[in-house]
Protein backbone atom coordinates (compact mmCIF):
# COMPACT_ATOMS: atom_id res chain seq x y z
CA UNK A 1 15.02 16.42 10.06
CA UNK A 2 13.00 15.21 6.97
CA UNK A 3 9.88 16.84 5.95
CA UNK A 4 6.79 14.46 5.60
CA UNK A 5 3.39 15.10 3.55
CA UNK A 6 0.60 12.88 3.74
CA UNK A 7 -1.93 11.54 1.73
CA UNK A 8 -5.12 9.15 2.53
CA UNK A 9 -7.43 8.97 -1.07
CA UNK A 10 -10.78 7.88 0.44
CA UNK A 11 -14.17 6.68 -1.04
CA UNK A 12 -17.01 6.26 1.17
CA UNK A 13 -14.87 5.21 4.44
CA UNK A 14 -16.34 6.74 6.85
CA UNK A 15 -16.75 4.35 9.41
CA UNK A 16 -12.96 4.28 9.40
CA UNK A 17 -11.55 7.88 8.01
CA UNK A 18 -10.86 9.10 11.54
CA UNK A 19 -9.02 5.80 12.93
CA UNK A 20 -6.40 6.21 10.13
CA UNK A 21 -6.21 10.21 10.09
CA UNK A 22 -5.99 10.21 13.96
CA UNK A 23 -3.53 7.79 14.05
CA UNK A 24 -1.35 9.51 11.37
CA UNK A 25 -1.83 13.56 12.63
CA UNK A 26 -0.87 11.93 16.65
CA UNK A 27 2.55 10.34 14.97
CA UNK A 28 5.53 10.43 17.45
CA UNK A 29 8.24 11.65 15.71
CA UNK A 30 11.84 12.98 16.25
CA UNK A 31 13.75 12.88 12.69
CA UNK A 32 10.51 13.23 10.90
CA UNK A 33 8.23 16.68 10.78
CA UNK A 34 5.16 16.31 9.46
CA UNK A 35 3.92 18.99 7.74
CA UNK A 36 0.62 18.04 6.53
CA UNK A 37 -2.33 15.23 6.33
CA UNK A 38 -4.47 15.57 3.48
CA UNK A 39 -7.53 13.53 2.72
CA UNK A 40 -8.83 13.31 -0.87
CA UNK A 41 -12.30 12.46 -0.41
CA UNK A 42 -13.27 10.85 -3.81
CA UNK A 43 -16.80 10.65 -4.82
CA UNK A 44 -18.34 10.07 -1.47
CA UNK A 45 -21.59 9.61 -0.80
CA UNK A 46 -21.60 9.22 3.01
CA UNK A 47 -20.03 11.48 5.36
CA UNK A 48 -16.55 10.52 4.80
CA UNK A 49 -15.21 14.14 4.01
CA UNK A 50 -17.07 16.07 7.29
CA UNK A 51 -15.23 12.99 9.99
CA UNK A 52 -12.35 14.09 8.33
CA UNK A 53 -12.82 17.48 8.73
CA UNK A 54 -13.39 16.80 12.23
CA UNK A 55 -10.19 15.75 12.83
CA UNK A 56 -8.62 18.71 10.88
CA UNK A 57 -10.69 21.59 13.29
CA UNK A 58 -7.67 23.07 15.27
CA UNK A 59 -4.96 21.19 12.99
CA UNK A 60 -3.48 24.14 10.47
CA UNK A 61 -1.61 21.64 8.38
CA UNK A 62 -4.68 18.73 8.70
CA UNK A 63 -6.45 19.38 4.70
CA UNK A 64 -9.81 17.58 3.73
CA UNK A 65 -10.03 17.91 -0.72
CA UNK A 66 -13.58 16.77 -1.80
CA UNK A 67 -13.43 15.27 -5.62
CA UNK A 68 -17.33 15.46 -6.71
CA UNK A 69 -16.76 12.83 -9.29
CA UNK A 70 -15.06 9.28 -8.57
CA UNK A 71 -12.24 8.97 -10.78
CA UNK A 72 -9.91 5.99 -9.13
CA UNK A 73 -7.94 6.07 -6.02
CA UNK A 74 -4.34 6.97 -8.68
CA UNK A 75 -7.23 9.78 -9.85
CA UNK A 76 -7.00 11.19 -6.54
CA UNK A 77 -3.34 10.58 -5.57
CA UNK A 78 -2.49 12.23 -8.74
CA UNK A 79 -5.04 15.02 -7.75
CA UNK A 80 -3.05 15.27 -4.23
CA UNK A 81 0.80 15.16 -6.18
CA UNK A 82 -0.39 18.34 -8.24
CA UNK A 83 -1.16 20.22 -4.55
CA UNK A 84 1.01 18.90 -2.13
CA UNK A 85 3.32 21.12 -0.29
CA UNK A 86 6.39 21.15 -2.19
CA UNK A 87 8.28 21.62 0.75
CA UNK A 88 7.40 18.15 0.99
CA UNK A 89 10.81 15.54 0.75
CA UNK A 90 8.93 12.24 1.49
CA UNK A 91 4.92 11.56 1.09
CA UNK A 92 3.78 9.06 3.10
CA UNK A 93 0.72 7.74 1.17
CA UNK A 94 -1.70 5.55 3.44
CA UNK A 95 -4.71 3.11 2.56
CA UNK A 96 -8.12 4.73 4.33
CA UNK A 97 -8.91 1.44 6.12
CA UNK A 98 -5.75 1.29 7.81
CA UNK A 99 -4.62 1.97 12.17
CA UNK A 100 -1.45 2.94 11.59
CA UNK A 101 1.33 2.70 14.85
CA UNK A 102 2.35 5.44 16.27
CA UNK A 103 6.00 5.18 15.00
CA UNK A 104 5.47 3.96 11.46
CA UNK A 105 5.98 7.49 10.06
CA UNK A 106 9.75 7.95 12.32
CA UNK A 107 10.66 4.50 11.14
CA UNK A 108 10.31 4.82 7.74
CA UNK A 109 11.66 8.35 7.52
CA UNK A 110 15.21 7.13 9.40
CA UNK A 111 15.41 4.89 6.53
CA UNK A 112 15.41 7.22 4.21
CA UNK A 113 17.78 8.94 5.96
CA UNK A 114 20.24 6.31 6.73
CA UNK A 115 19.83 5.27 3.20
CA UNK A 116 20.37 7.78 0.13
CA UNK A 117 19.92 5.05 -2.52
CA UNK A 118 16.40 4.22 -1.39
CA UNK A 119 13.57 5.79 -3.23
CA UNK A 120 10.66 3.69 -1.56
CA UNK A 121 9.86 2.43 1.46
CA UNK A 122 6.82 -0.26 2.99
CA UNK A 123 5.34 -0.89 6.19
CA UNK A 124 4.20 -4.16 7.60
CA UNK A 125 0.28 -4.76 7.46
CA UNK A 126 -0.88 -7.39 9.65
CA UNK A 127 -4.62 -7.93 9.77
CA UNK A 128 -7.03 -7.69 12.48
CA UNK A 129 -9.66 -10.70 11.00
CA UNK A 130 -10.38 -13.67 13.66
CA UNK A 131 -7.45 -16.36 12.93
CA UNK A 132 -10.55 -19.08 13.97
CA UNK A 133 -12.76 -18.49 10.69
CA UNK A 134 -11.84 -19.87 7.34
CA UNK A 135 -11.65 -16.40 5.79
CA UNK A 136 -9.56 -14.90 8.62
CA UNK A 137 -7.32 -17.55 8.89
CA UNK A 138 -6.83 -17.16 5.20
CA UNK A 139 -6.17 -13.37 5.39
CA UNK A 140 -3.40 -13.90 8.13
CA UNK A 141 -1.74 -16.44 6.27
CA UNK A 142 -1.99 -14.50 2.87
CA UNK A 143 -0.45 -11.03 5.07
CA UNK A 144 2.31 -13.56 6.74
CA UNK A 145 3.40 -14.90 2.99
CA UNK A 146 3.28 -10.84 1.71
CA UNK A 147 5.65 -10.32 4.96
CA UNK A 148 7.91 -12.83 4.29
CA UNK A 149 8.26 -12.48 0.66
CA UNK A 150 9.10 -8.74 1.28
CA UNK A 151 11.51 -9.66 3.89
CA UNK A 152 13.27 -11.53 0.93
CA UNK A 153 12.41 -9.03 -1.90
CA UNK A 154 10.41 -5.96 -0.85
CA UNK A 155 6.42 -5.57 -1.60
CA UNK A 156 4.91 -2.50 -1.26
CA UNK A 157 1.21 -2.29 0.45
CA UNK A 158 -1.44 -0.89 2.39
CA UNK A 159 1.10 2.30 3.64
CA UNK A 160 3.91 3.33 1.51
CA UNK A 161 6.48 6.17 1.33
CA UNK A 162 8.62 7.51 -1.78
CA UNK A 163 11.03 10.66 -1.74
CA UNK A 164 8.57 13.41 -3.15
CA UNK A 165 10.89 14.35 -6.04
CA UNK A 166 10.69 11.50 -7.86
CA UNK A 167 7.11 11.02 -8.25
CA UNK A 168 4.88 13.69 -10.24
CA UNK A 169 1.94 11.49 -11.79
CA UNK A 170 0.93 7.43 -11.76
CA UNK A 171 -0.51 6.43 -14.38
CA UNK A 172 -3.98 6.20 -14.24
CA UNK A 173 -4.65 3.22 -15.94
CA UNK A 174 -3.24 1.42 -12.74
CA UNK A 175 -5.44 -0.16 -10.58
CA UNK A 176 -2.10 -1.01 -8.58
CA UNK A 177 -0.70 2.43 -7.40
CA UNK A 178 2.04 0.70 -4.79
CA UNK A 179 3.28 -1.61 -7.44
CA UNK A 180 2.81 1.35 -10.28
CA UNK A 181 4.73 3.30 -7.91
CA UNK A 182 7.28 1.12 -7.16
CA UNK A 183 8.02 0.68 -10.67
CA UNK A 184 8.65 4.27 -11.18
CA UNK A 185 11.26 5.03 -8.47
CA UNK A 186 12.87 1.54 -9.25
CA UNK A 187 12.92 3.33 -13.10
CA UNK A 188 14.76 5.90 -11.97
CA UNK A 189 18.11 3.90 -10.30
CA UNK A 190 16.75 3.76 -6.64
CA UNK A 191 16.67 0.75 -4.14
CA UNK A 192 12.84 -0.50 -2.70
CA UNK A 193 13.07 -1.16 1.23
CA UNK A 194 10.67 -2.94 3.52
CA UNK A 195 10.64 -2.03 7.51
CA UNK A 196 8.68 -4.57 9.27
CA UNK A 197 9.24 -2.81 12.27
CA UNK A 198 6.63 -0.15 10.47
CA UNK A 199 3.01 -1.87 11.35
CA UNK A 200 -0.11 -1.06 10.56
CA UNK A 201 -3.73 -2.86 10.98
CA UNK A 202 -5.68 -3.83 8.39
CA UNK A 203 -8.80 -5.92 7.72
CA UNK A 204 -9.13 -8.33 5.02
CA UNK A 205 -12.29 -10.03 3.74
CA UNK A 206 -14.82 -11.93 5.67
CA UNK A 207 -16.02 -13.93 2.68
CA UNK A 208 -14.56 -16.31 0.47
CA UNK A 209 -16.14 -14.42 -2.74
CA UNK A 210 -14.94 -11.03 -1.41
CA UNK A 211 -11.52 -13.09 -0.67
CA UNK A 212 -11.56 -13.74 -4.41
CA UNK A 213 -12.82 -10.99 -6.00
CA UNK A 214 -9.88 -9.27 -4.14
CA UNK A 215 -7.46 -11.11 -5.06
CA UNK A 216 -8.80 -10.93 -9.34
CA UNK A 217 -8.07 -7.21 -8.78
CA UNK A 218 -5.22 -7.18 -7.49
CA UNK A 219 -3.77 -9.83 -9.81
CA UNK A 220 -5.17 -8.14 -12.75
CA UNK A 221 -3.61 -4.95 -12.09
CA UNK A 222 0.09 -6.57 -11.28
CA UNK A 223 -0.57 -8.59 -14.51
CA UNK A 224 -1.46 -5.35 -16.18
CA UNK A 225 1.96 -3.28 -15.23
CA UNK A 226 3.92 -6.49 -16.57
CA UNK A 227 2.63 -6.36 -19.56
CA UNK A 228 1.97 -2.37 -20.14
CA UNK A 229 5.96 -1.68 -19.11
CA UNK A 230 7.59 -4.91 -18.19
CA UNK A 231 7.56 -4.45 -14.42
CA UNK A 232 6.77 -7.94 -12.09
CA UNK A 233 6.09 -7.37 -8.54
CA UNK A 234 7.96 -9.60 -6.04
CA UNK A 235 4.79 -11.85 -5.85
CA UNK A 236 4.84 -12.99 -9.49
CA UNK A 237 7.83 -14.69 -8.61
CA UNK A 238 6.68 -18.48 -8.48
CA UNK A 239 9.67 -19.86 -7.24
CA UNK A 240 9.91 -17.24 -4.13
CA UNK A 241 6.39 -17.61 -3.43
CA UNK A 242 6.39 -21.48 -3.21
CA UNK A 243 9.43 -21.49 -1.06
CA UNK A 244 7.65 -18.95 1.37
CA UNK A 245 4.06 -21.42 1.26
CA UNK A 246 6.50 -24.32 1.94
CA UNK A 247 7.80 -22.43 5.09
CA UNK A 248 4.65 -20.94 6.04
CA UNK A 249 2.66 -24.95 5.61
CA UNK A 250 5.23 -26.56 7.90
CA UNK A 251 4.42 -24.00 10.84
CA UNK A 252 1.15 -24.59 10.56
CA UNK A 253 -1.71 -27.20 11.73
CA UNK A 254 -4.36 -28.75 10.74
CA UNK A 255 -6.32 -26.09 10.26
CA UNK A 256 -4.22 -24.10 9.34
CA UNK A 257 -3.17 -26.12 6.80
CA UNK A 258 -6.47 -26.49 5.52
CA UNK A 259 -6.66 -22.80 5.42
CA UNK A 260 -3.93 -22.44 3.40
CA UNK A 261 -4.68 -24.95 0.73
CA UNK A 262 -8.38 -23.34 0.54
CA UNK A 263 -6.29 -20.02 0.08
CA UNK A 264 -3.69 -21.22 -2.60
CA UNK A 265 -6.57 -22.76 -4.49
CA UNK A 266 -8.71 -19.45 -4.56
CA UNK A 267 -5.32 -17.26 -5.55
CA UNK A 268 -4.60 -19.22 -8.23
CA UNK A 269 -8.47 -19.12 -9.39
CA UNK A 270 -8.03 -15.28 -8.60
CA UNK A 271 -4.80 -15.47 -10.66
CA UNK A 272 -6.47 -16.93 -13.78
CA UNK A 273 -9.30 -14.42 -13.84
CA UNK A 274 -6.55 -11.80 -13.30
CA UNK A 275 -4.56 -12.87 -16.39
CA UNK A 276 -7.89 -12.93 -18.41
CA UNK A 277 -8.95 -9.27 -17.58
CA UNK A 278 -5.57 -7.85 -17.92
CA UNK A 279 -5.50 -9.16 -21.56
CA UNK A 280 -9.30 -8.41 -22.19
CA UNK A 281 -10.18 -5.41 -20.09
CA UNK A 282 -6.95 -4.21 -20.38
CA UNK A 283 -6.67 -0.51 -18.27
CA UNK A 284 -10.03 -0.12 -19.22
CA UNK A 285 -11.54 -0.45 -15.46
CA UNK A 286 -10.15 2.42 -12.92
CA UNK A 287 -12.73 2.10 -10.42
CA UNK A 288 -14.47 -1.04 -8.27
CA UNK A 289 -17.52 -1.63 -6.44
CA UNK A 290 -15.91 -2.10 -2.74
CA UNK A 291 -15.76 -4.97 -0.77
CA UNK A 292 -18.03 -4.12 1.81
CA UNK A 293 -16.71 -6.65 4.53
CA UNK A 294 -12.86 -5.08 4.58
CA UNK A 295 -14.19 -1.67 5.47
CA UNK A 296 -14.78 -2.42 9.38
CA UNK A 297 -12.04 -2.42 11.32
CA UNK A 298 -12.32 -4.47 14.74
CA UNK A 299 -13.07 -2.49 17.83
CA UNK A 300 -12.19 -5.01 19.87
CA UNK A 301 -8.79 -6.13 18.62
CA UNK A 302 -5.56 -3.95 20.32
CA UNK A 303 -3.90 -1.03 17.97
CA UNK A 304 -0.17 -1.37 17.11
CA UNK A 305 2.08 -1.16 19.70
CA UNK A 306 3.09 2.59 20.97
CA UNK A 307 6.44 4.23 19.96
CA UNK A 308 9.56 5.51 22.21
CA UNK A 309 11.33 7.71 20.84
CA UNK A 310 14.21 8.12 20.55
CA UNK A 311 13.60 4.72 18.65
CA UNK A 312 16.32 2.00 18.24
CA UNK A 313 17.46 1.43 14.56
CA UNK A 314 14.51 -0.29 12.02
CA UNK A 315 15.07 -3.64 10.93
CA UNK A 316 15.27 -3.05 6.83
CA UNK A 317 15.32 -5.25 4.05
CA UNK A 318 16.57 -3.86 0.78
CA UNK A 319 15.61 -4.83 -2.76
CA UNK A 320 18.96 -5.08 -4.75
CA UNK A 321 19.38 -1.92 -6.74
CA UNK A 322 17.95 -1.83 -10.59
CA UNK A 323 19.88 -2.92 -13.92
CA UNK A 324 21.74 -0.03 -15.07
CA UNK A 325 19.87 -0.84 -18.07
CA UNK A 326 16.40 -0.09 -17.09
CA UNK A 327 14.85 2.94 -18.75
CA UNK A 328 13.22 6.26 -16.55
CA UNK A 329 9.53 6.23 -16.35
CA UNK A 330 7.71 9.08 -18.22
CA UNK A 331 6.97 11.11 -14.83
CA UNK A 332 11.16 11.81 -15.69
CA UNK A 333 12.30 13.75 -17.92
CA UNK A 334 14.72 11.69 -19.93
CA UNK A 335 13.06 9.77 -22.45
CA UNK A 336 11.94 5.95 -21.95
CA UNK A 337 12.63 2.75 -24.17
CA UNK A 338 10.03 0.40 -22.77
CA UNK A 339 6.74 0.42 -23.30
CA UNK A 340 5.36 3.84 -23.64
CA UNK A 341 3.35 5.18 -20.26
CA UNK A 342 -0.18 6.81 -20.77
């Protein structure tokens, strides 16, 4: 049996802080034991931190840690990695917005089991967004490309886990921490792995300027890591991410077609402004104004399926293990020949 902390940084979600810590304190588990939740409640001003302190009354091991001043959500995981139980062998760290299955947590931890050489594992995030508006259709599409791309090479988002020991700080330039993250374990000689089998529920924009301004940040920050230390992320891959939009166009139909192409067209706006602010800005900006229109989760849409347990074997794709050649990241203590870490 594995021990599991967890971690959900959170500013001002309150209309969704319970969903995700519910979902995550009511895990099913067999080979995992979960020995706490924490929330990091980052420069609220709503009520985020007392609904998650509802869910923690009768839970021993269920923490709520208020940060008066909004520093960035790395800020606050790196605020979590200097508390955390260090009984701890895996943290499990989870997006606030997020409905998480019941099973996520057992799947990921039997791959860590089954699999010494992996340092870092994703779940699947499929969104929740109505598939018959422009936006939503675009979200979907955007998710099913992410999927399939990490089915080929694995891409860390929305939940992730990493074995606790290798992790001690991010960064806090990043305004990536999966892709920050997954640059340190892959530092340190350890294999990435993606369980699809692992979903959880997301929503994604509901306008096309929230759609974009999304996408700037996120390419920004990916853009950022390449150049501060030299690590890409699967998705800066042209060649694997045209093959997947050829696969994912022929499935489609009209209108999804005409999704997609409104989609490709506002990534690679996205991915210009990106490229621009990651030269200009630099790691200059840690925080953002949020995106108002992600931060309400559906009521009406199903959760992710329930879990059995015992739970057949996870479907897992592996990324291919790291050049011998690559250097340790700073949070090691062997010293590091790329690019020097903040």
């Amino acid at each position: 049996m594995m021990t599991v902390s967890i971690v959900v940084p959170a500013h001002n979600e309150a209309g969704n802080i319970e969903h995700v810590m519910r979902s995550l304190v009511e895990q099913v588990t067999r080979e995992a034991r979960i020995i706490e939740v924490v929330c990091v409640a980052s420069g609220c001003t709503d009520d985020t931190a007392e609904r998650a302190r509802d869910v923690s009354e009768g839970r021993p091991g269920v923490h709520v840690q208020v940060q008066e001043v909004r520093a960035g959500k790395v800020a606050a995981i790196n605020e979590y990695l200097k508390m955390r139980d260090p009984r701890a062998e895996i943290v499990v760290l989870s997006s606030a917005d997020l409905r998480v299955a019941p099973d996520v947590v057992e799947r990921i931890v039997q791959c860590f089991r089954d699999n010494p050489d992996v340092g870092m594992v994703g779940a699947r995030p499929v969104p929740d967004n109505d598939t018959s508006q422009l936006v939503g259709k675009m979200v979907h599409l955007l998710w099913e490309m992410h999927h399939r791309v990490a089915l080929s090479v694995p891409k860390m988002g929305e939940l992730v886990a990493f074995r606790s020991a290798l992790v001690d700080r991010v960064s806090e330039l990043s305004v990536v921490d999966e892709a920050s993250i997954e640059d340190i374990i892959r530092s340190k000689g350890y294999r990435l792995a993606y369980v699809p089998d692992a979903v959880v529920q997301n929503h994604g924009p509901e306008t096309l300027r929230e759609f974009f301004e999304q996408r700037r940040r996120i390419a920004r920050g990916h853009y950022w890591l390449d150049f501060a230390f030299g690590y890409r992320v699967a998705t800066l891959d042209r060649g694997l991410v045209l093959g997947t939009l050829s696969e994912v166009a022929k499935e489609e139909g009209a209108f999804g077609r005409a999704a997609l192409a409104v989609a490709v067209g506002t990534e690679a706006l996205a991915r210009v402004a990106g490229l621009w602010d990651a030269r200009v800005v630099g790691g200059k900006h840690r925080t953002w104004k949020p995106l108002a229109s992600t931060k309400r989760l559906r009521d009406d849409v199903e959760p992710p399926a329930s879990a059995r347990v015992p739970l057949p074997p996870p479907s897992v794709r592996f990324a291919p293990p790291p050049p011998s050649s690559r250097a340790v990241d700073a949070a090691s203590p062997a010293p590091s020949s790329r690019r020097g870490r903040p």
